[in-house]
Protein backbone atom coordinates (compact mmCIF):
# COMPACT_ATOMS: atom_id res chain seq x y z
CA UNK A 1 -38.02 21.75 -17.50
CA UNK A 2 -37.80 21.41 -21.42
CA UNK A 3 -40.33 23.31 -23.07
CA UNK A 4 -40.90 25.78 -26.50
CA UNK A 5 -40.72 29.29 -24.64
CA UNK A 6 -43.00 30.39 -27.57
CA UNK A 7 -45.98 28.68 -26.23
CA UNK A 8 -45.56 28.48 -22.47
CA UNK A 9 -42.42 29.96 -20.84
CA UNK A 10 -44.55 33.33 -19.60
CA UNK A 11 -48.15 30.99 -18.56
CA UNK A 12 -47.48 27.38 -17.49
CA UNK A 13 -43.74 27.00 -16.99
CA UNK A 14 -43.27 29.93 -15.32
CA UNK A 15 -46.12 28.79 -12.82
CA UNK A 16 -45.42 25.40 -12.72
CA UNK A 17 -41.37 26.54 -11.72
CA UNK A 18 -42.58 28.78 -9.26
CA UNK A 19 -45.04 26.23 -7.80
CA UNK A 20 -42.02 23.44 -7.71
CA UNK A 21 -39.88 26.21 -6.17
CA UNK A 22 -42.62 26.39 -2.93
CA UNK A 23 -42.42 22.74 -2.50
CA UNK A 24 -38.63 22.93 -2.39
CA UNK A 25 -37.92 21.47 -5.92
CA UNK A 26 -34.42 22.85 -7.34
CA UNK A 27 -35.54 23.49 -11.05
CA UNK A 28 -33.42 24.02 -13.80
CA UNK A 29 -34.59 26.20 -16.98
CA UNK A 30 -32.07 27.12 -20.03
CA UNK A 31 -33.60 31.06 -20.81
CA UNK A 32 -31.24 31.99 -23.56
CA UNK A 33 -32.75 31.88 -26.98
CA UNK A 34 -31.57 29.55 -29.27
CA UNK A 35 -32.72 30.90 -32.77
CA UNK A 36 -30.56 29.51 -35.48
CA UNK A 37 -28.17 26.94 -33.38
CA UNK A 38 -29.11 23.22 -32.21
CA UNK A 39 -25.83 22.42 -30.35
CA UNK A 40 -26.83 22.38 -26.89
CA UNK A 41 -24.65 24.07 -24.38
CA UNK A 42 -22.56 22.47 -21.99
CA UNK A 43 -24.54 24.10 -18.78
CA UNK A 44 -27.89 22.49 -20.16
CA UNK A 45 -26.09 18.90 -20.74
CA UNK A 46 -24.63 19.00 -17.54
CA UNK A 47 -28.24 20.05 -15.64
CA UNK A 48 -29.98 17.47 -17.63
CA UNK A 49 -27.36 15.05 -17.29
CA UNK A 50 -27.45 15.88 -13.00
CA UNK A 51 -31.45 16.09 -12.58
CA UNK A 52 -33.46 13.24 -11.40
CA UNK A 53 -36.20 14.35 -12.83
CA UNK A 54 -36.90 15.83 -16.35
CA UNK A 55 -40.37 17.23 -17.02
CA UNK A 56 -41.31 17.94 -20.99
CA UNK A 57 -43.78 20.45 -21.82
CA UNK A 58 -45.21 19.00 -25.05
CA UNK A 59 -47.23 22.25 -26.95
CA UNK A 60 -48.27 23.73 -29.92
CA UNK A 61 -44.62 24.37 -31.43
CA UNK A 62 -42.94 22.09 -29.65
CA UNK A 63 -41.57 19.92 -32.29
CA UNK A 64 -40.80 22.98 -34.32
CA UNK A 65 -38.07 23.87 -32.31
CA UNK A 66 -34.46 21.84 -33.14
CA UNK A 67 -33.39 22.89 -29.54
CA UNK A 68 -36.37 21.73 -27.93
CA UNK A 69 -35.96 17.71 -29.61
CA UNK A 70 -32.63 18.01 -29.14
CA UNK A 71 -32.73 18.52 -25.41
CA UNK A 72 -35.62 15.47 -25.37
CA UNK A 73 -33.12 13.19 -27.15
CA UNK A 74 -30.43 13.92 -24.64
CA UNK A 75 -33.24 13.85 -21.73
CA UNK A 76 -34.37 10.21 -23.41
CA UNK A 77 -30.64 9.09 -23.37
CA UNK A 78 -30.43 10.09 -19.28
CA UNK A 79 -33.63 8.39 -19.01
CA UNK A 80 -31.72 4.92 -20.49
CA UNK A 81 -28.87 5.58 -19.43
CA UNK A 82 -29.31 6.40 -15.82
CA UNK A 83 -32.48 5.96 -14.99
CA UNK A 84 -33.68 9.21 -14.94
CA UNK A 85 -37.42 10.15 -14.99
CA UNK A 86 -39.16 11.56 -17.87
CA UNK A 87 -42.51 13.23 -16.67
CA UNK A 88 -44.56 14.43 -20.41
CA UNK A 89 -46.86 17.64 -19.82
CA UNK A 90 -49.28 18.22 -22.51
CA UNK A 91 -49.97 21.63 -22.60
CA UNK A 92 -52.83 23.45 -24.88
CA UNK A 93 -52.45 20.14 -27.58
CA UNK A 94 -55.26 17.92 -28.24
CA UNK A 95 -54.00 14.33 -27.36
CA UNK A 96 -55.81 11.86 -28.46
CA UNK A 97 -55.42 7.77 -28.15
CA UNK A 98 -56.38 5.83 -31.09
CA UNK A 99 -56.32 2.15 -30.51
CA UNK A 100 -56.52 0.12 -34.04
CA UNK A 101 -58.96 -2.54 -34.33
């Protein structure tokens, strides 16, 4: 689960890994803090490189965090690459569609 801890890590993620945990889902969630570095570590490559399934909590300070596009960009070259799926989450954001005429 990729995600900004800042925004959702104690609410939504926290539920929504416990709730994938009861229906026998094998998460994976990187809970070091990553202030002041962007390299990812080779744990987190290898678990999003091995998952079948990455879900991406899109909030509030999402794309603030270096780490957090960083892990996207490797999640979006497993998603090419291998065929993994990428399942977006829009938590607390206001999405809207604009279609242009």
């Amino acid at each position: 689960i990729n995600f900004s801890p800042e925004d959702t890590s104690k609410t939504f993620v926290y539920n929504l890994d416990v709730a994938l945990a009861k229906a026998g889902i094998e998460t994976y969630i990187d809970h070091h803090l990553h202030k002041g570095t962007t390299e990812l570590g080779p744990e987190l490559l290898e678990a999003i490189e091995e998952a079948h399934i990455s879900i991406i909590v899109f909030s509030k300070n999402y794309t603030e965090s270096s780490w957090c596009l960083n892990e996207l960009q490797k999640i979006m070259e497993c998603r090419t690459n291998h065929g993994q799926l990428a399942v977006p989450v829009f938590y607390d954001v206001d999405v809207r569609i604009s279609t242009i005429s």
